[in-house]
N, C-alpha and C. Protein backbone atom coordinates (compact mmCIF):
# COMPACT_ATOMS: atom_id res chain seq x y z
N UNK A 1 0.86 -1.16 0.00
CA UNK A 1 0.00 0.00 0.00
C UNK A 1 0.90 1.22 0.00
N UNK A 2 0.59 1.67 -0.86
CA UNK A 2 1.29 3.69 -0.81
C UNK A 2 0.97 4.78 0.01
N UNK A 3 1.21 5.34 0.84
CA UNK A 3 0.71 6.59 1.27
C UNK A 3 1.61 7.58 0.59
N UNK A 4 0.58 8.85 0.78
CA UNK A 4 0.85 10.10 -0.04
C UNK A 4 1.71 10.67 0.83
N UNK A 5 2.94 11.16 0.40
CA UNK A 5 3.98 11.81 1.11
C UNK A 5 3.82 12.92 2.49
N UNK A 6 2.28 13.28 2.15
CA UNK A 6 1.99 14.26 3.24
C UNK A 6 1.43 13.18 4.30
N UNK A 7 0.97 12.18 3.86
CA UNK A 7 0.80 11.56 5.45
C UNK A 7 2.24 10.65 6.01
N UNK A 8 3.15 10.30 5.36
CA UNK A 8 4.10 10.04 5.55
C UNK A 8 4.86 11.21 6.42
N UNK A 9 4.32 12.62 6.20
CA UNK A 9 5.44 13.45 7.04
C UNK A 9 4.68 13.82 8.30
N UNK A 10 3.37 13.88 8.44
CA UNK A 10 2.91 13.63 9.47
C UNK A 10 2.73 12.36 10.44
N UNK A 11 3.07 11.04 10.16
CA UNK A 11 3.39 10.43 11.06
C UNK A 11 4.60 10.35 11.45
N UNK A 12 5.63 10.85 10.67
CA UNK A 12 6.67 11.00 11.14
C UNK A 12 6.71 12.50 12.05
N UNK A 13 6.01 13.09 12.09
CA UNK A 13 6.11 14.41 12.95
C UNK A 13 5.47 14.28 13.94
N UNK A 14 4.71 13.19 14.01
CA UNK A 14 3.55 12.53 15.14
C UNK A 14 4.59 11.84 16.39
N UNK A 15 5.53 10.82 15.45
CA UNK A 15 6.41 10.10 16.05
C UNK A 15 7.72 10.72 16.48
N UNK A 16 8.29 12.10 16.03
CA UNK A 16 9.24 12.61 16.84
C UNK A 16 8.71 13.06 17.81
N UNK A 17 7.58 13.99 17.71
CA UNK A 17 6.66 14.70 19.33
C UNK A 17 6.53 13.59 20.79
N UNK A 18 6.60 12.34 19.95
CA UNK A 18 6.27 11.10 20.95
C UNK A 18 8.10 11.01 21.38
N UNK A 19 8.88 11.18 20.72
CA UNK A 19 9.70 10.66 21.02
C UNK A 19 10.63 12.06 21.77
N UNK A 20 10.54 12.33 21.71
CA UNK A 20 10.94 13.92 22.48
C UNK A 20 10.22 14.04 23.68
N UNK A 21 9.24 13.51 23.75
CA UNK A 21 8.80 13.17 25.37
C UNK A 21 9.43 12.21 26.09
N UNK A 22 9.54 11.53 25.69
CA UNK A 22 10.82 10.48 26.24
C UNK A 22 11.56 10.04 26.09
N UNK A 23 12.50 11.19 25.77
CA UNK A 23 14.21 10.71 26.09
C UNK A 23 14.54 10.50 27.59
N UNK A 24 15.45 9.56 27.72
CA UNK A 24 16.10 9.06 28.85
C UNK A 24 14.90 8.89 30.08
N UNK A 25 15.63 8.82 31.13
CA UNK A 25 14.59 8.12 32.21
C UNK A 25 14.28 10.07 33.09
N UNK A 26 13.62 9.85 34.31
CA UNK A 26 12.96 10.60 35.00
C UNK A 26 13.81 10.99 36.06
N UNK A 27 13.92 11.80 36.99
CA UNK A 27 14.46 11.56 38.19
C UNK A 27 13.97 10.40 38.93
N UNK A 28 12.28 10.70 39.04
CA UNK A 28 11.93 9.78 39.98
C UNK A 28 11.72 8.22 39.37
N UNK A 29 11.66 8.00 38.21
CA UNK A 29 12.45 6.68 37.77
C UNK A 29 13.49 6.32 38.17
N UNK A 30 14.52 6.87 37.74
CA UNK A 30 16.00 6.98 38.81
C UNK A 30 16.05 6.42 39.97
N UNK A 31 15.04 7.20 40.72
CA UNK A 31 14.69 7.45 42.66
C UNK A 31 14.43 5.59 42.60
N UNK A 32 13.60 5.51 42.06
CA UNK A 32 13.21 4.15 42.23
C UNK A 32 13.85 3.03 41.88
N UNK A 33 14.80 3.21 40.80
CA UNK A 33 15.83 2.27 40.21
C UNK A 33 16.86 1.95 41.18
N UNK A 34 17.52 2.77 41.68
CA UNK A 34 18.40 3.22 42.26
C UNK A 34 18.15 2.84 44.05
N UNK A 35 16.47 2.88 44.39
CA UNK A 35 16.02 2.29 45.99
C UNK A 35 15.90 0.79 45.60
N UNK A 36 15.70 0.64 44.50
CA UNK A 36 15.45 -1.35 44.10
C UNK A 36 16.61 -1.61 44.50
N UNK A 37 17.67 -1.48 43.77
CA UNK A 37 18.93 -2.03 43.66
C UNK A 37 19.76 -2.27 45.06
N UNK A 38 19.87 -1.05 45.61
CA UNK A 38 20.07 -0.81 46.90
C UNK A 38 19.54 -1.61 48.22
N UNK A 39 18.10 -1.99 47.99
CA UNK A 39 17.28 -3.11 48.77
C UNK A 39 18.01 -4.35 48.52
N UNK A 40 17.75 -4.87 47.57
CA UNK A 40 18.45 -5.96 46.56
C UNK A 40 19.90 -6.06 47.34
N UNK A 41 20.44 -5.42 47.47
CA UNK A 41 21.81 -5.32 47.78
C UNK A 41 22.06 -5.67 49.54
N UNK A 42 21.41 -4.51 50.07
CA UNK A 42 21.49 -5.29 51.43
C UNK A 42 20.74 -6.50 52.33
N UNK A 43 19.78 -7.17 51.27
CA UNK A 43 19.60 -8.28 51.65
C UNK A 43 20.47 -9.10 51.04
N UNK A 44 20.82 -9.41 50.13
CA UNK A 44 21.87 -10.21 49.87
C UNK A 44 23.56 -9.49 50.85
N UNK A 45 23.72 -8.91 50.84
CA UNK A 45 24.94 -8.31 52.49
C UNK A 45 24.20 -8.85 53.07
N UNK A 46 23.40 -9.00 54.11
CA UNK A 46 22.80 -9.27 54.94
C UNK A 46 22.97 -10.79 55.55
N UNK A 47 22.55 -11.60 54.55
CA UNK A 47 22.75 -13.42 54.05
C UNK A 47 24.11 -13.31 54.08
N UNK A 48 24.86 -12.93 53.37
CA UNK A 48 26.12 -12.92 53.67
C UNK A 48 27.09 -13.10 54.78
N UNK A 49 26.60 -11.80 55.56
CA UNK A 49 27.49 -11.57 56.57
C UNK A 49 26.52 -12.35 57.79
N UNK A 50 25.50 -13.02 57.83
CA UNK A 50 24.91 -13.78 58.82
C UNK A 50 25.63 -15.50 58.62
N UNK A 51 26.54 -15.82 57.41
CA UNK A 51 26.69 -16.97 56.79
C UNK A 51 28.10 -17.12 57.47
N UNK A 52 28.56 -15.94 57.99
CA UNK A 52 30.44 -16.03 58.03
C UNK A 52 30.92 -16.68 59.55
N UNK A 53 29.54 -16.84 60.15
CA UNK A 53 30.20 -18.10 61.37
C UNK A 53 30.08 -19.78 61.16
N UNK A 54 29.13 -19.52 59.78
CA UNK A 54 28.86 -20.54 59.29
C UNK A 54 30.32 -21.18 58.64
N UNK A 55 30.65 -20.28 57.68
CA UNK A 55 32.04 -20.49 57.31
C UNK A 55 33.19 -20.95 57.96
N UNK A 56 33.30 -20.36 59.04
CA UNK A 56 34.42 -20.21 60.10
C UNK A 56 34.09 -21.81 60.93
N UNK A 57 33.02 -22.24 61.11
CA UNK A 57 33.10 -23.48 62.04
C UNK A 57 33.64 -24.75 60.83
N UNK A 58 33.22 -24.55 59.39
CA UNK A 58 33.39 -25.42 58.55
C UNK A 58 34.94 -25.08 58.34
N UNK A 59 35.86 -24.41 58.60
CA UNK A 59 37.03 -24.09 58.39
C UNK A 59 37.49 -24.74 59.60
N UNK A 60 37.46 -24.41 60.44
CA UNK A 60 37.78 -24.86 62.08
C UNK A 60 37.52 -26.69 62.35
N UNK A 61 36.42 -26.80 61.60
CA UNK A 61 36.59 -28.32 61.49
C UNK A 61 37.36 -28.97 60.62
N UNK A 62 38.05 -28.16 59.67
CA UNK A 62 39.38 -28.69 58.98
C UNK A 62 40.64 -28.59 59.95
N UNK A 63 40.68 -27.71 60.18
CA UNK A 63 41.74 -27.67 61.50
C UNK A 63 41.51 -28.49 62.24
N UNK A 64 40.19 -28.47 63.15
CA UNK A 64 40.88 -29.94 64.05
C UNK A 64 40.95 -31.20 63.28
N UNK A 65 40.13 -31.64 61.93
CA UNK A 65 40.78 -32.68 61.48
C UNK A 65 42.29 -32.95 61.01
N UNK A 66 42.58 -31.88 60.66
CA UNK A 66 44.07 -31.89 60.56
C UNK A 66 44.93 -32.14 61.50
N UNK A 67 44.76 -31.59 63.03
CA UNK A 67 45.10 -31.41 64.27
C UNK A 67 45.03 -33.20 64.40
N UNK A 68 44.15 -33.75 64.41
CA UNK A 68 44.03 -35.38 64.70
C UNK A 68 45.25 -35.78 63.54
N UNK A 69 44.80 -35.35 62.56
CA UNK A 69 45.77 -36.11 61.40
C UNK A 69 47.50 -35.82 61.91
N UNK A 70 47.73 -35.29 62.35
CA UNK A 70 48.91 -34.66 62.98
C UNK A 70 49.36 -35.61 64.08
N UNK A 71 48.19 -35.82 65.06
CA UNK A 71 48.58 -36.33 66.29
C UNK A 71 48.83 -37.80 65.54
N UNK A 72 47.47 -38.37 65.01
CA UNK A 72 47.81 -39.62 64.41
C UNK A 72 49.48 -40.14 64.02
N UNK A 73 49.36 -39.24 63.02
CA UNK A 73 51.13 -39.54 62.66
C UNK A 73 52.48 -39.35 63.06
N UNK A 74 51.95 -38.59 64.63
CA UNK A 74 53.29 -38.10 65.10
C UNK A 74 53.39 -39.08 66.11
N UNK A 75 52.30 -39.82 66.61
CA UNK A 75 52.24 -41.12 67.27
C UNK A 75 53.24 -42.48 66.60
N UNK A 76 52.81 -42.56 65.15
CA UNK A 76 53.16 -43.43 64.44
C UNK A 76 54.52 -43.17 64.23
N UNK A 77 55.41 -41.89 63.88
CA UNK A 77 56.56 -41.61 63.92
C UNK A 77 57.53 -41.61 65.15
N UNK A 78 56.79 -41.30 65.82
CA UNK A 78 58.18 -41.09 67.33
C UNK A 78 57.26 -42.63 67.90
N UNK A 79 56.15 -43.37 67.74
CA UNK A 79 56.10 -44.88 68.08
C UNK A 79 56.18 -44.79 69.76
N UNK A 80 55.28 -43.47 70.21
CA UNK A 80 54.80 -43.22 71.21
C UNK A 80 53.11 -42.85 71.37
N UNK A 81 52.72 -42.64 72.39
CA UNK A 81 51.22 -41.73 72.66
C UNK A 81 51.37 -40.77 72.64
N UNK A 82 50.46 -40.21 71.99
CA UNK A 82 50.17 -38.73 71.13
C UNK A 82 48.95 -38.29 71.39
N UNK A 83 48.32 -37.23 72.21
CA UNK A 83 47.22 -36.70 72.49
C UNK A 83 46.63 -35.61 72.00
N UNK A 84 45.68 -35.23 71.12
CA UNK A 84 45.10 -34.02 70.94
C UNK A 84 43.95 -33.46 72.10
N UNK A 85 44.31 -32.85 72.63
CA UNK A 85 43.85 -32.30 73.82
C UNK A 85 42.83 -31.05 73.61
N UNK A 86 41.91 -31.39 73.99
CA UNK A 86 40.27 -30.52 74.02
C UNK A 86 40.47 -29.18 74.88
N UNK A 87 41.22 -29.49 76.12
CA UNK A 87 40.59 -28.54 77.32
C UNK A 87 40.74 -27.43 76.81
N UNK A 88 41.33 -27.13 76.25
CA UNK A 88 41.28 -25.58 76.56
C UNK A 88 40.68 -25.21 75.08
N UNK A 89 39.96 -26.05 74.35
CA UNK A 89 39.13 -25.47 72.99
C UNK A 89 37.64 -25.55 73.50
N UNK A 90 37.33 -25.39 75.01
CA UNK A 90 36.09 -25.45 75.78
C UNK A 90 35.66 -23.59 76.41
N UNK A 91 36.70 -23.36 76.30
CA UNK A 91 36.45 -21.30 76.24
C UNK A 91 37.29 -20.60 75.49
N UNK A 92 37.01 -19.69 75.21
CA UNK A 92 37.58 -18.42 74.18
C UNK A 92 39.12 -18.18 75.22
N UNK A 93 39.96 -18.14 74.66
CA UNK A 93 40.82 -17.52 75.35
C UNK A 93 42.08 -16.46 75.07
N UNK A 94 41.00 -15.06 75.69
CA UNK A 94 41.40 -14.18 74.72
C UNK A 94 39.96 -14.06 74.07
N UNK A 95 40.91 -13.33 73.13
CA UNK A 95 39.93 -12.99 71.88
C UNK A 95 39.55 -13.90 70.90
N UNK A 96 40.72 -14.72 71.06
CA UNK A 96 40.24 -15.93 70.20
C UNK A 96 39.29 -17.01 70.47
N UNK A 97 38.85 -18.01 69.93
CA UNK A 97 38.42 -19.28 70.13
C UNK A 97 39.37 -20.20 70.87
N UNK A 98 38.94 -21.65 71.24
CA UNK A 98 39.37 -22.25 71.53
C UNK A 98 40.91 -23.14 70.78
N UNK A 99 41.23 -23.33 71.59
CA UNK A 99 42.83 -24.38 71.70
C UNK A 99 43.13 -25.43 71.24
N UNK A 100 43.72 -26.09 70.47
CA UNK A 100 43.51 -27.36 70.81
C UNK A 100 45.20 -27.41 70.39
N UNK A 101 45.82 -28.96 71.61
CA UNK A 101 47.03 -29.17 71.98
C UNK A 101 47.09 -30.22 71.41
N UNK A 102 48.40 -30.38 70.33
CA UNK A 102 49.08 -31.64 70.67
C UNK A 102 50.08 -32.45 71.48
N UNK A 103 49.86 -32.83 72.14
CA UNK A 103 50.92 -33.32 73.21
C UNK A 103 51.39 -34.76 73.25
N UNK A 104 52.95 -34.80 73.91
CA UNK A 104 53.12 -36.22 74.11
C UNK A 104 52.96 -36.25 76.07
N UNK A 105 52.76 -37.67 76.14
CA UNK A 105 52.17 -38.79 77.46
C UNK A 105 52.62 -37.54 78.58
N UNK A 106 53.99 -37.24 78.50
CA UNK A 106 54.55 -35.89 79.27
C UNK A 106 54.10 -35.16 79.37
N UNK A 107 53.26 -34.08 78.74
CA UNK A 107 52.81 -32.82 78.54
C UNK A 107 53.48 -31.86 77.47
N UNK A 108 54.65 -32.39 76.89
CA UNK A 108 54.92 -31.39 76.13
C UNK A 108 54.40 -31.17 74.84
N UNK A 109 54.13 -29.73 74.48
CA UNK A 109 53.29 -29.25 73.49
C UNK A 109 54.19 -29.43 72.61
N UNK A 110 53.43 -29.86 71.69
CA UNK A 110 54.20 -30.00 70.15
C UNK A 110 53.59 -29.23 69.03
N UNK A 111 52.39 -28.82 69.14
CA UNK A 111 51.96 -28.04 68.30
C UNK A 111 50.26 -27.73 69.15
N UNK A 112 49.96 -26.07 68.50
CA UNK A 112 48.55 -25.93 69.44
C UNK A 112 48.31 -25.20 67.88
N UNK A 113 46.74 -25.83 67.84
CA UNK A 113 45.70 -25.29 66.84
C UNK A 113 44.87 -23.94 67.72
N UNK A 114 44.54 -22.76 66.95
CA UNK A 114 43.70 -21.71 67.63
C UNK A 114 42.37 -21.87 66.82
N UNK A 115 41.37 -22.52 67.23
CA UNK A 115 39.98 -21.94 66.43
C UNK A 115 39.36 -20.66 65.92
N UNK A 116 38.93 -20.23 65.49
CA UNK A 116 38.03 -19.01 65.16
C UNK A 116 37.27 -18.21 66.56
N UNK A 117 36.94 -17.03 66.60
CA UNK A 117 37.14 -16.33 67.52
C UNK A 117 35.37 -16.58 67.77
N UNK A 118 35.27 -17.28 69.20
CA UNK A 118 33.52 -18.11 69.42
C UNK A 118 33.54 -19.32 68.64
N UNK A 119 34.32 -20.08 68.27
CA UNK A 119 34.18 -21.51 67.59
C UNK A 119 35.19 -22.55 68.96
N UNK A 120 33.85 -23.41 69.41
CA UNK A 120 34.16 -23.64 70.73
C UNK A 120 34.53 -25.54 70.67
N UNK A 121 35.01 -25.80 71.29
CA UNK A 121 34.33 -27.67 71.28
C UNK A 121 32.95 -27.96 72.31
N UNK A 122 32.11 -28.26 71.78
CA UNK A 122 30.72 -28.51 72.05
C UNK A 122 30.82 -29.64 72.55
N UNK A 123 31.00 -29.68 74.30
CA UNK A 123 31.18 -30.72 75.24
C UNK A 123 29.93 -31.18 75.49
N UNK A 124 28.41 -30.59 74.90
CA UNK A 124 27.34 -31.92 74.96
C UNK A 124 27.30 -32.57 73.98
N UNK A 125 27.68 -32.33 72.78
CA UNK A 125 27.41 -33.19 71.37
C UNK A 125 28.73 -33.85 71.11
N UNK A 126 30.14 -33.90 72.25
CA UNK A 126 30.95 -34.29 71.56
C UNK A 126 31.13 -36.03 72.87
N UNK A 127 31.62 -36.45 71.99
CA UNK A 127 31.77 -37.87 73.01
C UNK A 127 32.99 -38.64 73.47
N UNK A 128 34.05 -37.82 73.74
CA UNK A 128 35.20 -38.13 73.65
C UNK A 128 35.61 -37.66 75.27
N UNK A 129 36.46 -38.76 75.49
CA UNK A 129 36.37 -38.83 77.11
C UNK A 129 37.95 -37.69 77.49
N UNK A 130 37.52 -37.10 78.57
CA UNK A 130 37.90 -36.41 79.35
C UNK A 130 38.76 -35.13 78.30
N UNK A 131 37.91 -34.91 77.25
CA UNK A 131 38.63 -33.81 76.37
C UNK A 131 39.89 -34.48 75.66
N UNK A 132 39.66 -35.48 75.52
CA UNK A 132 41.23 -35.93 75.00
C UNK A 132 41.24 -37.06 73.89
N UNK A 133 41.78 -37.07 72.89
CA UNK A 133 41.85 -38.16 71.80
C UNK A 133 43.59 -38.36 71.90
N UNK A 134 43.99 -40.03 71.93
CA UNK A 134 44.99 -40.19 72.32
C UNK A 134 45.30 -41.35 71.27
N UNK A 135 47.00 -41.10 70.38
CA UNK A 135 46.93 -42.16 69.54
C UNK A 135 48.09 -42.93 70.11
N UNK A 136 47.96 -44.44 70.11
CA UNK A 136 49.28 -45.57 70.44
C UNK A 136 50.28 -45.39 69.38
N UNK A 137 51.19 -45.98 69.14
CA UNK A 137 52.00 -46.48 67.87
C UNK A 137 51.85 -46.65 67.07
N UNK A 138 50.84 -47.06 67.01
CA UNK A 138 50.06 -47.88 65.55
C UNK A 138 49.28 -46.89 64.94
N UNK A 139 48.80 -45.90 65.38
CA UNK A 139 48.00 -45.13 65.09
C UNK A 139 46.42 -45.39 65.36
N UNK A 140 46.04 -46.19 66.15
CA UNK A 140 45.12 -46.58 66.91
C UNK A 140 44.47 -45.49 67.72
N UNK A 141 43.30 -45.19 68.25
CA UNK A 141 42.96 -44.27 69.02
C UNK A 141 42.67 -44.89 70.33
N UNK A 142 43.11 -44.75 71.51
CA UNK A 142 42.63 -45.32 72.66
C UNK A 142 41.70 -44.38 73.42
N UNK A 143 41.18 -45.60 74.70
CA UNK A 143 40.21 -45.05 75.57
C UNK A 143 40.94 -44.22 76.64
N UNK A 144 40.01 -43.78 77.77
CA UNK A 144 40.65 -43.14 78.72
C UNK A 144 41.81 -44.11 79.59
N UNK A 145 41.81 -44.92 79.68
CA UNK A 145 42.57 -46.08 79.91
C UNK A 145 43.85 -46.50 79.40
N UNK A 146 43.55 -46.72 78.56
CA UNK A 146 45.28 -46.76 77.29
C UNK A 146 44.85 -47.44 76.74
N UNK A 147 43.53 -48.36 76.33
CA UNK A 147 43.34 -49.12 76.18
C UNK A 147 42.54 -48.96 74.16
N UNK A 148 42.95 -50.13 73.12
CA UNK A 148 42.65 -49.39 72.23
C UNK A 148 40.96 -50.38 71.97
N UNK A 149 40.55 -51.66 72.57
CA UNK A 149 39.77 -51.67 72.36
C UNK A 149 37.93 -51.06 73.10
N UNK A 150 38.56 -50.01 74.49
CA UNK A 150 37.67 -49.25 75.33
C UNK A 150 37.20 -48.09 74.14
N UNK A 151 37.54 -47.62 73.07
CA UNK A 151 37.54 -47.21 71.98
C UNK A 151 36.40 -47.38 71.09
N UNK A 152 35.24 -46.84 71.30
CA UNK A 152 34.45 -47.08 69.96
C UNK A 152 33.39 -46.31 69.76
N UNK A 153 32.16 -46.79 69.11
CA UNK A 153 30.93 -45.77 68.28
C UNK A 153 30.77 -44.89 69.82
N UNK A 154 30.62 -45.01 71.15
CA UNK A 154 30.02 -44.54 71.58
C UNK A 154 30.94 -43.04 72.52
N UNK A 155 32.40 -43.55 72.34
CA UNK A 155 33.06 -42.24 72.75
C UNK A 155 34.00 -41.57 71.75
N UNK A 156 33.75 -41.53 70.54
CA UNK A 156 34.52 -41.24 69.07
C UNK A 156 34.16 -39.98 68.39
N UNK A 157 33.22 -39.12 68.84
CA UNK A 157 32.63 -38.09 67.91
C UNK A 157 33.41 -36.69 68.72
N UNK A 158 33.69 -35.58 68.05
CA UNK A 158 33.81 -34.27 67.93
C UNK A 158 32.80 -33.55 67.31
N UNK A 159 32.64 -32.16 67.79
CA UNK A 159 31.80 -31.24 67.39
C UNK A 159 32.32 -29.71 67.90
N UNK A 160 32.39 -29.27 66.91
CA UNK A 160 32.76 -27.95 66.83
C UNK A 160 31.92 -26.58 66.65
N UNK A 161 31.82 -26.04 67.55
CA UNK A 161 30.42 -25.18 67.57
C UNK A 161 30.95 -23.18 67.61
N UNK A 162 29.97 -22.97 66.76
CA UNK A 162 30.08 -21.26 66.54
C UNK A 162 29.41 -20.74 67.88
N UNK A 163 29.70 -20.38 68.72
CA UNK A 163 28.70 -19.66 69.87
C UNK A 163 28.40 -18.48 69.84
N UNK A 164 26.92 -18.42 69.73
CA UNK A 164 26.58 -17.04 69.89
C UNK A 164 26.26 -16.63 70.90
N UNK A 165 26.79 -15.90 72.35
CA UNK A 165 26.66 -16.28 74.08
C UNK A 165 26.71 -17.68 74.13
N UNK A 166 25.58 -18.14 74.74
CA UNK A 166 25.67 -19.24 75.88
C UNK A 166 25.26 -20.43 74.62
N UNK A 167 24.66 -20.37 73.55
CA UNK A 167 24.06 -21.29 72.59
C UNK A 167 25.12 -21.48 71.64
N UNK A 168 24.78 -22.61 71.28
CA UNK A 168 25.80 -23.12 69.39
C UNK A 168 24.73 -22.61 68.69
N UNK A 169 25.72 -21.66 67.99
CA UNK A 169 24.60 -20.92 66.10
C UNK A 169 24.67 -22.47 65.03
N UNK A 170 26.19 -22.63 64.72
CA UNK A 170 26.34 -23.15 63.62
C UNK A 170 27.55 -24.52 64.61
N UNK A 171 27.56 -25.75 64.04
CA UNK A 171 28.50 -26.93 64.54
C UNK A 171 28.74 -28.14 63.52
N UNK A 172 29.78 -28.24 63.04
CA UNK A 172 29.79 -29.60 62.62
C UNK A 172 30.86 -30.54 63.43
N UNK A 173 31.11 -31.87 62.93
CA UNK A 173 31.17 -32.78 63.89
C UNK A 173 32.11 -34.00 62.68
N UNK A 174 32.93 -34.32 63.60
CA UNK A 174 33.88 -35.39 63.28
C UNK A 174 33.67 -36.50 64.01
N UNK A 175 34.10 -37.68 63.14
CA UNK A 175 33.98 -38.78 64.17
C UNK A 175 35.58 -39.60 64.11
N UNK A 176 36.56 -40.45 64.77
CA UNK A 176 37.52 -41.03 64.67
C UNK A 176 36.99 -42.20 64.72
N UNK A 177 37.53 -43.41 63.48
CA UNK A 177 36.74 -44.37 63.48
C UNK A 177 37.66 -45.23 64.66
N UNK A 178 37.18 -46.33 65.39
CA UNK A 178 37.72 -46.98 66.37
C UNK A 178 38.83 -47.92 65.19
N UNK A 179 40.01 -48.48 66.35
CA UNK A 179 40.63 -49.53 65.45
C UNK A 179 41.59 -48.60 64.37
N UNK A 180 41.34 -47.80 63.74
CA UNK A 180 41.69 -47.71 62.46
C UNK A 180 42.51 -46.53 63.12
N UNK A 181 41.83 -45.58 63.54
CA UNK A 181 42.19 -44.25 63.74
C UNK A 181 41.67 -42.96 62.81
N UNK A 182 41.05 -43.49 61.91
CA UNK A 182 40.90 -42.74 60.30
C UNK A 182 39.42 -41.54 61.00
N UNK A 183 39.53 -40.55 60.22
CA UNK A 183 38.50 -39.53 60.74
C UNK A 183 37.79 -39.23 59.49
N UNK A 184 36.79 -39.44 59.79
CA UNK A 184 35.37 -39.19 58.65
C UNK A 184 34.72 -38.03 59.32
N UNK A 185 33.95 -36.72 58.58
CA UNK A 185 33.13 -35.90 58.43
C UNK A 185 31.99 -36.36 58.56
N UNK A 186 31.00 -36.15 59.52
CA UNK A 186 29.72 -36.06 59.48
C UNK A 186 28.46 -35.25 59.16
């Protein structure tokens, strides 16, 4: 279909008037673009920074698995008892989190892990007698006793807890398998 050049220049004069009304955005378009985004933003900050004790206990439970993996083999190398020692990863001390010692049968420290600052050992969820995981020669884990078959499902678990005051926020939990010595994630 043809149109006659004069209606051709009037819809085109129709369609710049339209379009000269709206160039670019508004202020208060802006106002509103600009309060979305911003919302948007500090709820996601928000999730974020509520997630970072979450982080910190899942980090801290690499450390003390490492801390065991340590004691394990330093047992097996010097072909003595080797203790990773709880007590003092039961309060903050300092500013930091809790402690945890490796020691030989003597007391001497051979290496100390520092937890995250409120990442505690969670002495109701953990089942390990008198704060202490202790490896023979073999790399065996024994009981409070010396003993490696007093050792099993029911005093083998760790748990590592974020405290917020007096409560655990966030905790995960290790177990040492009896016999073997080997540490699995729960």
């Amino acid at each position: 279909m043809f149109l006659p050049g004069s209606l051709c220049r009037q819809i085109h004069k129709i369609y710049e008037e339209i379009m000269k009304k709206h160039i670019g955005f508004t202020l208060f378009e802006l106002l509103i673009t600009v309060f979305i985004a911003g919302l948007i933003s500090l709820l996601a900050i928000s999730n974020v920074l509520s997630q970072i004790p979450n982080f910190k206990v899942k980090e801290d439970i690499k450390s003390v698995e490492q801390a065991l993996k340590k004691a394990r083999s330093s047992a097996i190398k010097k072909s003595c008892v080797i203790n990773a020692d709880f007590a003092k990863a039961l309060n903050n001390n300092g500013e930091n989190g809790g402690i945890i010692e490796i020691t030989e049968q003597d007391g001497t420290v051979l290496d100390s892990i520092i937890l995250s600052h409120n990442s505690l050992l969670n002495q109701s969820s953990s089942t390990i007698q008198n704060n202490i995981v202790a490896f023979d020669y073999r790399g065996q884990p024994l009981d409070s006793t010396g003993a490696t078959d007093g050792f099993n499902n029911t005093n083998n678990s760790i748990t590592i807890s974020y405290y917020d005051g007096s409560n655990p926020k966030f905790s995960e939990s290790l177990t040492i398998l009896p016999l073997t010595g080997n540490i699995s994630k729960n």
